[in-house]
C-alpha atoms as a PDB file:
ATOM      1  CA  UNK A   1     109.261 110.008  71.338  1.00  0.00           C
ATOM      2  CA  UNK A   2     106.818 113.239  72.475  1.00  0.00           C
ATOM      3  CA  UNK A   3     108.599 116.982  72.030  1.00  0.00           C
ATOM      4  CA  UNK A   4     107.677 116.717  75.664  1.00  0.00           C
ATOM      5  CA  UNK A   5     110.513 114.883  76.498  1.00  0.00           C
ATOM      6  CA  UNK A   6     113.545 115.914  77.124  1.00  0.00           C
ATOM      7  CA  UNK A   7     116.506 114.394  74.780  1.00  0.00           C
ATOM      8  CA  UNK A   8     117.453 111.197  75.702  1.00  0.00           C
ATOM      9  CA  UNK A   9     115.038 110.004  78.015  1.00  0.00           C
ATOM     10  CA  UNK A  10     115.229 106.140  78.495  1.00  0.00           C
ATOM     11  CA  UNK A  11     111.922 104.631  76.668  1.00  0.00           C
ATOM     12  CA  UNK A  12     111.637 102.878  80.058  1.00  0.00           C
ATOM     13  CA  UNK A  13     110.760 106.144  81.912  1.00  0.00           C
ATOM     14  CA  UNK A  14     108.695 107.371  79.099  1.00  0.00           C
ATOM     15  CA  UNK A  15     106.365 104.250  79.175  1.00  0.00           C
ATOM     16  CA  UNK A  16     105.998 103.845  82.561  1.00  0.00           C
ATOM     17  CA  UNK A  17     105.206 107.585  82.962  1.00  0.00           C
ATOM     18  CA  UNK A  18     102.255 107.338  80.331  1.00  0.00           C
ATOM     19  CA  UNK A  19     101.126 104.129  81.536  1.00  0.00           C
ATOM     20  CA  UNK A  20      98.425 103.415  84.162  1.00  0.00           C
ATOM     21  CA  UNK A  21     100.997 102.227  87.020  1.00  0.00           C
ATOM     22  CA  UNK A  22     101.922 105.650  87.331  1.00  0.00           C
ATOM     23  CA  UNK A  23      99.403 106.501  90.266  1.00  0.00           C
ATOM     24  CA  UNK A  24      98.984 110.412  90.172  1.00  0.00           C
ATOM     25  CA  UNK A  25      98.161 109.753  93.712  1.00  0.00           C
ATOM     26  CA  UNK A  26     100.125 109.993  97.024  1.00  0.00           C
ATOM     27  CA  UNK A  27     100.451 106.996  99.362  1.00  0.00           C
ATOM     28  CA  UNK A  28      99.746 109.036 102.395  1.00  0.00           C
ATOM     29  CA  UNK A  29     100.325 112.933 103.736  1.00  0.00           C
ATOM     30  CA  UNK A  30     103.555 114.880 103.056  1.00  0.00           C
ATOM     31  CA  UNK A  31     104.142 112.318 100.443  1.00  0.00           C
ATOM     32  CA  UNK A  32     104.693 112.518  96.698  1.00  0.00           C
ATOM     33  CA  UNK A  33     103.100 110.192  94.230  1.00  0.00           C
ATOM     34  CA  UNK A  34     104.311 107.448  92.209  1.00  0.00           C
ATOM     35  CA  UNK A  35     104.101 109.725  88.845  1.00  0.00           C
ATOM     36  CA  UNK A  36     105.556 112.493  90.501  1.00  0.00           C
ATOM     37  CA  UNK A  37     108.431 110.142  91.529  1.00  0.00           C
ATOM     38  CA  UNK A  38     109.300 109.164  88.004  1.00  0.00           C
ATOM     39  CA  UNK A  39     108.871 112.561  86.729  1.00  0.00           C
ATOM     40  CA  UNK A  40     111.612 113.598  88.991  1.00  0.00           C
ATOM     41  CA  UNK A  41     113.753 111.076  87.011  1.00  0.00           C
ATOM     42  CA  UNK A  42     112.952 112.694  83.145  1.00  0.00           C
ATOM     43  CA  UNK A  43     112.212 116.099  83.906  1.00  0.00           C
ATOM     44  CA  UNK A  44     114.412 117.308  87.424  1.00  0.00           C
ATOM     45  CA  UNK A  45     117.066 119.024  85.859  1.00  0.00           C
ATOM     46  CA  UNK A  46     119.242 117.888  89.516  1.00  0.00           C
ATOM     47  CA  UNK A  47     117.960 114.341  88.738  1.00  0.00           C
ATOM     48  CA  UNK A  48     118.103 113.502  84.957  1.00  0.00           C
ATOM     49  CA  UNK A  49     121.511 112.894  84.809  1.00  0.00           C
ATOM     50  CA  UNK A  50     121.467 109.688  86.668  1.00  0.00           C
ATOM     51  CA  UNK A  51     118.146 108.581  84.831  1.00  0.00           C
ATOM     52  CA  UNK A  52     120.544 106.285  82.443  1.00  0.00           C
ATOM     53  CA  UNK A  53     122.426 105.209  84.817  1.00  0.00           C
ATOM     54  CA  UNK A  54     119.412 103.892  87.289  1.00  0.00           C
ATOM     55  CA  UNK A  55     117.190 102.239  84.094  1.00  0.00           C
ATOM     56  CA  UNK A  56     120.106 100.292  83.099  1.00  0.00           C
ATOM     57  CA  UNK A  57     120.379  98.711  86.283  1.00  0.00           C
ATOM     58  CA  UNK A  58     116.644  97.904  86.406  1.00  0.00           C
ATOM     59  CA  UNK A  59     117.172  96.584  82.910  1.00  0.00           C
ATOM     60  CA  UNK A  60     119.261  93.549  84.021  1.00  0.00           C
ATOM     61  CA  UNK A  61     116.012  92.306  85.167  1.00  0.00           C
ATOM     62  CA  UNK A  62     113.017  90.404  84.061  1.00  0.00           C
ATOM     63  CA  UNK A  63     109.700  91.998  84.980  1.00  0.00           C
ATOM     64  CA  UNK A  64     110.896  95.771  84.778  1.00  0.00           C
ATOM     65  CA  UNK A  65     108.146  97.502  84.675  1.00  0.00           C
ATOM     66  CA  UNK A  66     107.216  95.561  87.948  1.00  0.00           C
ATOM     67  CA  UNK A  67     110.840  96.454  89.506  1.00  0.00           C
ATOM     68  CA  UNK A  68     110.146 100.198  88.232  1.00  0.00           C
ATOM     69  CA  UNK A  69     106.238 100.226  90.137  1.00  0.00           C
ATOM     70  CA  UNK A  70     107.725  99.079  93.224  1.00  0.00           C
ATOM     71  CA  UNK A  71     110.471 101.272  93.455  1.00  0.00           C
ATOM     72  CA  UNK A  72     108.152 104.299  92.534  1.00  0.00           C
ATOM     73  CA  UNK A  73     106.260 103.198  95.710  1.00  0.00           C
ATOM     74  CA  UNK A  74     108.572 102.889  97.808  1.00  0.00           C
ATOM     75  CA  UNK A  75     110.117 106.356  97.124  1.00  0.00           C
ATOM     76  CA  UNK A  76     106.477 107.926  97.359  1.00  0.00           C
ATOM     77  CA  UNK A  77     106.150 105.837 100.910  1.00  0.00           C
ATOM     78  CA  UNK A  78     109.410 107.182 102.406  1.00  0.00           C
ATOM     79  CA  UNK A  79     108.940 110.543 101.578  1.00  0.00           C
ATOM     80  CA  UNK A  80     106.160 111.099 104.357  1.00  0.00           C
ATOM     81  CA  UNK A  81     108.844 110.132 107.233  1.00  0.00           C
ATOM     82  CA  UNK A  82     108.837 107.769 109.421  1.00  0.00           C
ATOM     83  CA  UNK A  83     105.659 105.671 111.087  1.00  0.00           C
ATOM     84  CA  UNK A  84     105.197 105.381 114.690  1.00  0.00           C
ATOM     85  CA  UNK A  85     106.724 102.135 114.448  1.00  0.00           C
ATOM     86  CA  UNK A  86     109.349 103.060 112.187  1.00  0.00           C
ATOM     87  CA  UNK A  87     110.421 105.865 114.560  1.00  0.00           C
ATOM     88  CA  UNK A  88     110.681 103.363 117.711  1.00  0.00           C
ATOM     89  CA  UNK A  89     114.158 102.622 118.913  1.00  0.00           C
ATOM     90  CA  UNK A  90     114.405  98.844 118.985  1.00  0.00           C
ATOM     91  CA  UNK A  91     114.376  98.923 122.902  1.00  0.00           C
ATOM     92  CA  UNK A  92     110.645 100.536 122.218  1.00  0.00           C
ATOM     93  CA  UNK A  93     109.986  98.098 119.395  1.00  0.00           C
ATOM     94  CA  UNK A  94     110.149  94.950 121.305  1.00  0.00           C
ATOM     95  CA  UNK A  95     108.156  96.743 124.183  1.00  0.00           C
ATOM     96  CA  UNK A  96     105.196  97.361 121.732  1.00  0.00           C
ATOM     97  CA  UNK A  97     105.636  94.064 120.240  1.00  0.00           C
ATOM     98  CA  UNK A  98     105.094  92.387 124.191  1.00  0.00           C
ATOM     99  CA  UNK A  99     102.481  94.714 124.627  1.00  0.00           C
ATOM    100  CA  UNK A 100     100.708  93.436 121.092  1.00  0.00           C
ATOM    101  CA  UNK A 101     100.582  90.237 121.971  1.00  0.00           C
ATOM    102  CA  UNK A 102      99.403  90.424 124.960  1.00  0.00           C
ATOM    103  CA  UNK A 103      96.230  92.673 124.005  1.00  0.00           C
ATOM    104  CA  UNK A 104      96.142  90.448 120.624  1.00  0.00           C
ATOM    105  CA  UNK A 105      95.602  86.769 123.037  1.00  0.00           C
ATOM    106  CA  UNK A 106      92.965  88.985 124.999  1.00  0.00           C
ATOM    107  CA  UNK A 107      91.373  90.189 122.064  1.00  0.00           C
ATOM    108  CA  UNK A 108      91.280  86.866 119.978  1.00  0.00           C
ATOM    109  CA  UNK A 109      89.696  85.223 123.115  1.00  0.00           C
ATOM    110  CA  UNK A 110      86.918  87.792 123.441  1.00  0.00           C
ATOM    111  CA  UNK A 111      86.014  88.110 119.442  1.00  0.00           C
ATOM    112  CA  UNK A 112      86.004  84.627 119.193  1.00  0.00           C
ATOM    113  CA  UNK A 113      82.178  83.522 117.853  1.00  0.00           C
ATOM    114  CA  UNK A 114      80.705  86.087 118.201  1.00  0.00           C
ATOM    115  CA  UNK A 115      78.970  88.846 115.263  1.00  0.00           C
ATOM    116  CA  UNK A 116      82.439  90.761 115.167  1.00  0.00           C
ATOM    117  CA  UNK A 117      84.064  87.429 114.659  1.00  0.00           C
ATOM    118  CA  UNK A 118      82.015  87.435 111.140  1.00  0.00           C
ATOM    119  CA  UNK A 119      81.432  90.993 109.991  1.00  0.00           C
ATOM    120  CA  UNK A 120      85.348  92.141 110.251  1.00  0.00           C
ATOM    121  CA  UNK A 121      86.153  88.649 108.507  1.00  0.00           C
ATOM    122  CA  UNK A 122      84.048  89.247 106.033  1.00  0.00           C
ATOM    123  CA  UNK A 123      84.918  93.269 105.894  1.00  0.00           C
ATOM    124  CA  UNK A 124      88.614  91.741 105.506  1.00  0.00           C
ATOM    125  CA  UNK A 125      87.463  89.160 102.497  1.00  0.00           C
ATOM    126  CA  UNK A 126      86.158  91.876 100.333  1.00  0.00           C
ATOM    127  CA  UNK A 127      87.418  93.092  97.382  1.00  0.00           C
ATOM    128  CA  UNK A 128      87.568  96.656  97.714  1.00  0.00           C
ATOM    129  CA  UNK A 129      89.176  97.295  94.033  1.00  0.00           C
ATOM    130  CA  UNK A 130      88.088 100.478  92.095  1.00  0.00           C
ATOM    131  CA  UNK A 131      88.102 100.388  87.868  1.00  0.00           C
ATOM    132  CA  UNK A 132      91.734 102.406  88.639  1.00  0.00           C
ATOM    133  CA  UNK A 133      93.356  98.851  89.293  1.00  0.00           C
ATOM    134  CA  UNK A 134      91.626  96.806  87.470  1.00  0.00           C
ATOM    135  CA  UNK A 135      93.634  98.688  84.322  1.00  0.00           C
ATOM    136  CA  UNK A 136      96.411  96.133  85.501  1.00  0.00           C
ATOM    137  CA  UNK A 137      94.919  93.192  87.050  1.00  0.00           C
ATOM    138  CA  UNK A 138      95.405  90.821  83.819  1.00  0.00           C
ATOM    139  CA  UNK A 139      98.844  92.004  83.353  1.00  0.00           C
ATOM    140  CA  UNK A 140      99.970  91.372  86.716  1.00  0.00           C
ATOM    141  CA  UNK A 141      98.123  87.845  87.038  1.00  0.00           C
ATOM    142  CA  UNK A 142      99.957  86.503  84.194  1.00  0.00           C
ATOM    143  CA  UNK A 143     102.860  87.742  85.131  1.00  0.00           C
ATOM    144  CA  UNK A 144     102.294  86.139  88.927  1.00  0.00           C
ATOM    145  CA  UNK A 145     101.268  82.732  87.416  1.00  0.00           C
ATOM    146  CA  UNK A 146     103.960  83.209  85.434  1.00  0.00           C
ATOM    147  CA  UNK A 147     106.457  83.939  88.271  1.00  0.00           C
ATOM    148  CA  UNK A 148     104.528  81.042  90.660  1.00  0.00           C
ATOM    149  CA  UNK A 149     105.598  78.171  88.336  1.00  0.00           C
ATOM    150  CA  UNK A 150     109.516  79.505  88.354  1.00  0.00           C
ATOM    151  CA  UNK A 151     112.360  77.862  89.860  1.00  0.00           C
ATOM    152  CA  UNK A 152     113.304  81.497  91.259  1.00  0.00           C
ATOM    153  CA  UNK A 153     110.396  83.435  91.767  1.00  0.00           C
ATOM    154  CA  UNK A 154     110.068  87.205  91.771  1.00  0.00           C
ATOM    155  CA  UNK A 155     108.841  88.091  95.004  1.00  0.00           C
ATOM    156  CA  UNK A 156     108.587  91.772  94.000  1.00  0.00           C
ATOM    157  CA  UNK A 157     105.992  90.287  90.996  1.00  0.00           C
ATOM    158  CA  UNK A 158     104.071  88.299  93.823  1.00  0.00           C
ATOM    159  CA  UNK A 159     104.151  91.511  96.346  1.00  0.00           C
ATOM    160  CA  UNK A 160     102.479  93.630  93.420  1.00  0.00           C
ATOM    161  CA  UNK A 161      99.958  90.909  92.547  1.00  0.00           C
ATOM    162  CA  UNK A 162      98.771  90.783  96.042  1.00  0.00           C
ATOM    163  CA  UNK A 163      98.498  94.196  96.731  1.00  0.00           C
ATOM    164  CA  UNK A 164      96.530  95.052  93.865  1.00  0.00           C
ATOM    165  CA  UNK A 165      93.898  91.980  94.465  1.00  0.00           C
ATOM    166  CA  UNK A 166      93.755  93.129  97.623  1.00  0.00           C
ATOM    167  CA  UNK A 167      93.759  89.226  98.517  1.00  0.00           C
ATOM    168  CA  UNK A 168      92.979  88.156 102.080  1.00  0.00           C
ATOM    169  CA  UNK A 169      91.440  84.713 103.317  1.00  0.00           C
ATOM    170  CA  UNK A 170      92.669  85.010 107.097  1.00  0.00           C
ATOM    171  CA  UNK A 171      90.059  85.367 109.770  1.00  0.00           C
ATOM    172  CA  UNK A 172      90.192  87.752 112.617  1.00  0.00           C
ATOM    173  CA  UNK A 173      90.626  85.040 115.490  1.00  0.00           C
ATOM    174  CA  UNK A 174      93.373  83.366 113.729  1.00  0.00           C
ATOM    175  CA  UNK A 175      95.192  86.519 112.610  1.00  0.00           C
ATOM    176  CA  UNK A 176      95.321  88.041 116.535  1.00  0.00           C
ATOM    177  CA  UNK A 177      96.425  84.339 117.463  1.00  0.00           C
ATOM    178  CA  UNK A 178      99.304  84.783 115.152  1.00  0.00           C
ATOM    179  CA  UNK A 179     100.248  87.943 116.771  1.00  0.00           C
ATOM    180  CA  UNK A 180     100.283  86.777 120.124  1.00  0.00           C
ATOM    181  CA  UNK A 181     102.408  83.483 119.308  1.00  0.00           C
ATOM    182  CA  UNK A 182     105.972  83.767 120.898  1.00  0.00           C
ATOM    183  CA  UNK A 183     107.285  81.778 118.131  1.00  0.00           C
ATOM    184  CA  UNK A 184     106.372  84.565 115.527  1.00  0.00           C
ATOM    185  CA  UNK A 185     109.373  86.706 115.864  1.00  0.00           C
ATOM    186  CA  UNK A 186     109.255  90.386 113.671  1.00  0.00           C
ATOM    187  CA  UNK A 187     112.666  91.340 112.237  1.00  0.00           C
ATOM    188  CA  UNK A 188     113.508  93.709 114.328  1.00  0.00           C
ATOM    189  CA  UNK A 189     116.172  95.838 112.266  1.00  0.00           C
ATOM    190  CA  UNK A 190     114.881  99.845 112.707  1.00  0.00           C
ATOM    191  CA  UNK A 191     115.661 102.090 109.416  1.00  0.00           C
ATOM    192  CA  UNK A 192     116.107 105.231 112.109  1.00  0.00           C
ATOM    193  CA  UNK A 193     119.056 104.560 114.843  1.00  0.00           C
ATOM    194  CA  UNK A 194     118.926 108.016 115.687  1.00  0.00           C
ATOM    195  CA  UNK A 195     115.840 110.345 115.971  1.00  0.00           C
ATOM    196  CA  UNK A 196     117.821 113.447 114.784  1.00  0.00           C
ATOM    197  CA  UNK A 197     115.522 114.778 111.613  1.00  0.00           C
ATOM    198  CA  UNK A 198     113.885 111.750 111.357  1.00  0.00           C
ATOM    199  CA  UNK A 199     111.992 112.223 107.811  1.00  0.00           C
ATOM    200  CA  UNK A 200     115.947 113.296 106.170  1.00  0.00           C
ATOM    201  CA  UNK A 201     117.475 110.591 107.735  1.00  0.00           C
ATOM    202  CA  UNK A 202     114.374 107.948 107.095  1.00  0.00           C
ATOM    203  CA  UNK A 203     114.225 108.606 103.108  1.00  0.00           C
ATOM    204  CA  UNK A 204     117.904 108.585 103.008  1.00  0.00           C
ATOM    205  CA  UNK A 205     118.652 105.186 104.531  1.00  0.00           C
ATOM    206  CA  UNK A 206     114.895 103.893 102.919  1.00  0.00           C
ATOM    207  CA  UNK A 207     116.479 104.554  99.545  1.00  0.00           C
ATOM    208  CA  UNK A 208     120.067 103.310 100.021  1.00  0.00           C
ATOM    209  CA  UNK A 209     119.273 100.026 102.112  1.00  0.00           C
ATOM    210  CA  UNK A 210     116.385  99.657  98.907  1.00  0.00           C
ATOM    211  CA  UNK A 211     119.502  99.404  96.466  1.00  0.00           C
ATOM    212  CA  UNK A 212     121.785  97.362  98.710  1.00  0.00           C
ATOM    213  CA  UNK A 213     119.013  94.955  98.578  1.00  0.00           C
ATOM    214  CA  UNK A 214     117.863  95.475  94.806  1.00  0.00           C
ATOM    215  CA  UNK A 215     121.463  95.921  93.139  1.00  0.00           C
ATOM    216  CA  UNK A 216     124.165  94.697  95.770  1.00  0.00           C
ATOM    217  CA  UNK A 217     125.290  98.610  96.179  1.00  0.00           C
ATOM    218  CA  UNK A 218     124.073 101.268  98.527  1.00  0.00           C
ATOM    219  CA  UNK A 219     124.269 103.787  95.459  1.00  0.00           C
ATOM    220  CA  UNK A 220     125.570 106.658  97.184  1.00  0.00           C
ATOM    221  CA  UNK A 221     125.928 109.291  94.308  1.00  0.00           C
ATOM    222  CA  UNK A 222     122.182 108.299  93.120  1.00  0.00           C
ATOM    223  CA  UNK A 223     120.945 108.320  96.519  1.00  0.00           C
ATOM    224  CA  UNK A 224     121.923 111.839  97.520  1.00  0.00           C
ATOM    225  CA  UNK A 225     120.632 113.194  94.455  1.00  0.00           C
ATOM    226  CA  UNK A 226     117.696 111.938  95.009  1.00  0.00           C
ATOM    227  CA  UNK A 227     117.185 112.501  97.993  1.00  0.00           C
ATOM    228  CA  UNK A 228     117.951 115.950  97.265  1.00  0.00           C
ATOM    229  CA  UNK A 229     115.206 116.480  94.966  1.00  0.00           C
ATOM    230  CA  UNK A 230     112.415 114.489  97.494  1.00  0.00           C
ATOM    231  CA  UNK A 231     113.311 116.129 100.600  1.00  0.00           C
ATOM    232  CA  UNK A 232     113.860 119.600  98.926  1.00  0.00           C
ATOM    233  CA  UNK A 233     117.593 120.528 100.694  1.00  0.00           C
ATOM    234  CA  UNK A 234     121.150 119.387 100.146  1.00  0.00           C
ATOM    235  CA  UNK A 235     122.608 115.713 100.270  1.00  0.00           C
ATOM    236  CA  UNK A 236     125.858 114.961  99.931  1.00  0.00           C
ATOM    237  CA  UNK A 237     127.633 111.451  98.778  1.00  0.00           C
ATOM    238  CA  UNK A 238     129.223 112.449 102.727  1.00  0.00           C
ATOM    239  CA  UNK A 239     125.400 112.510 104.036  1.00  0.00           C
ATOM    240  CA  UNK A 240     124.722 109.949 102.454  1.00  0.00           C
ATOM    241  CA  UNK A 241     127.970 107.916 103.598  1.00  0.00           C
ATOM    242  CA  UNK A 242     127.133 108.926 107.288  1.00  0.00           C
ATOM    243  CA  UNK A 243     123.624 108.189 107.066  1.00  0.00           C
ATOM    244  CA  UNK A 244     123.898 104.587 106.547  1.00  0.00           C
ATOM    245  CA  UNK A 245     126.546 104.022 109.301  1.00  0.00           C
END
């Protein structure tokens, strides 16, 4: 273990931080990046103390690294805020949604055949990877094959795979068509129910409904402190508590 490390920092942490998941780069404005995101968790004097307590829960799990990259995303996404979307009520979410389809049926019929038809299906098709992902391609397609052929597959492995291969076969008329099918319902389940300090309350319940879903347990002590480090101000277990109400 480097000098540069503080004492006891999980050999997880210390891996992932070296390796060439760790982005050093932001997934959008007024966000921080992946790296930064698990240098919070060995070097944040506010956050280290629940580093052990986080990695052993990600431990339990096959494909850690994997569960580790995705969570380091989805910190980095929340801490920009909200979308448009994801600041829509779900009154205004359905609206858009109506609206969608009915510009996506329009749309579909006019593209149809035509040179746009081809060019933006072929624009979708291509592989726009730089050298930067390809450091993980292998890794992650045998771990995908790996995961395809299970019994219980790891739909965080399969997400990652994807998203990195940048894979996409649909065409344009066929993907409008799907938006502007009745029968193709969106979960409609807003992370904001209130639009009082949207980014504060977006990152908090982001994080918290993340380890409901990853762990069984909303995590309230390792959310606030979190959260306190991301969004720069003080969150309590009792923020945290009212937040996800």
């Amino acid at each position: 273990m480097s000098n540069a490390y503080p004492e006891n920092t999980p050999k997880l942490l210390i891996d992932f931080y070296e390796s060439d998941y760790a982005f050093d780069i932001s997934t959008g404005s007024g966000s921080i990046t992946t790296r930064d995101v698990i240098g919070l968790l060995i070097f944040d004097d506010s956050v280290r103390h629940i580093s052990n307590a986080l990695v052993k829960r990600f431990l339990k799990y096959e494909n850690t690294d994997i569960k580790l990259l995705t969570f380091s995303i989805m910190v980095s996404e929340a801490s920009k805020g909200p979308n448009g979307w994801e600041s829509l009520t779900p009154t205004e979410q359905k609206e858009k949604i109506s609206r969608i389809r009915k510009l996506a049926t329009e749309l579909s019929s006019e593209v149809n055949g035509t040179p746009f038809d081809k060019a933006i299906s072929t624009f979708i098709d291509d592989k726009l990877l730089d050298n930067h992902y390809h450091n993980g391609l292998k890794y992650l397609t045998r771990k995908y094959l790996d995961s395809s052929k299970s019994e219980n597959k790891d739909l965080d492995v399969e997400h990652a795979f994807f998203s990195l291969v940048g894979y996409s076969q649909a065409k344009l008329p066929s993907l409008l068509e799907s938006f502007a099918n009745k029968d193709m319902i969106p979960d409609i389940n807003p992370i904001l129910k209130r639009k009082t300090n949207p980014r504060r309350l977006f990152f908090i319940r982001s994080l918290s409904r993340y380890f409901k879903k990853q762990f069984g347990t909303n995590l309230y002590n390792i959310t606030a402190v979190i959260s306190s480090a991301v969004l720069k101000e003080a969150v309590t277990i009792d923020d945290v508590r009212s937040a996800m109400k």
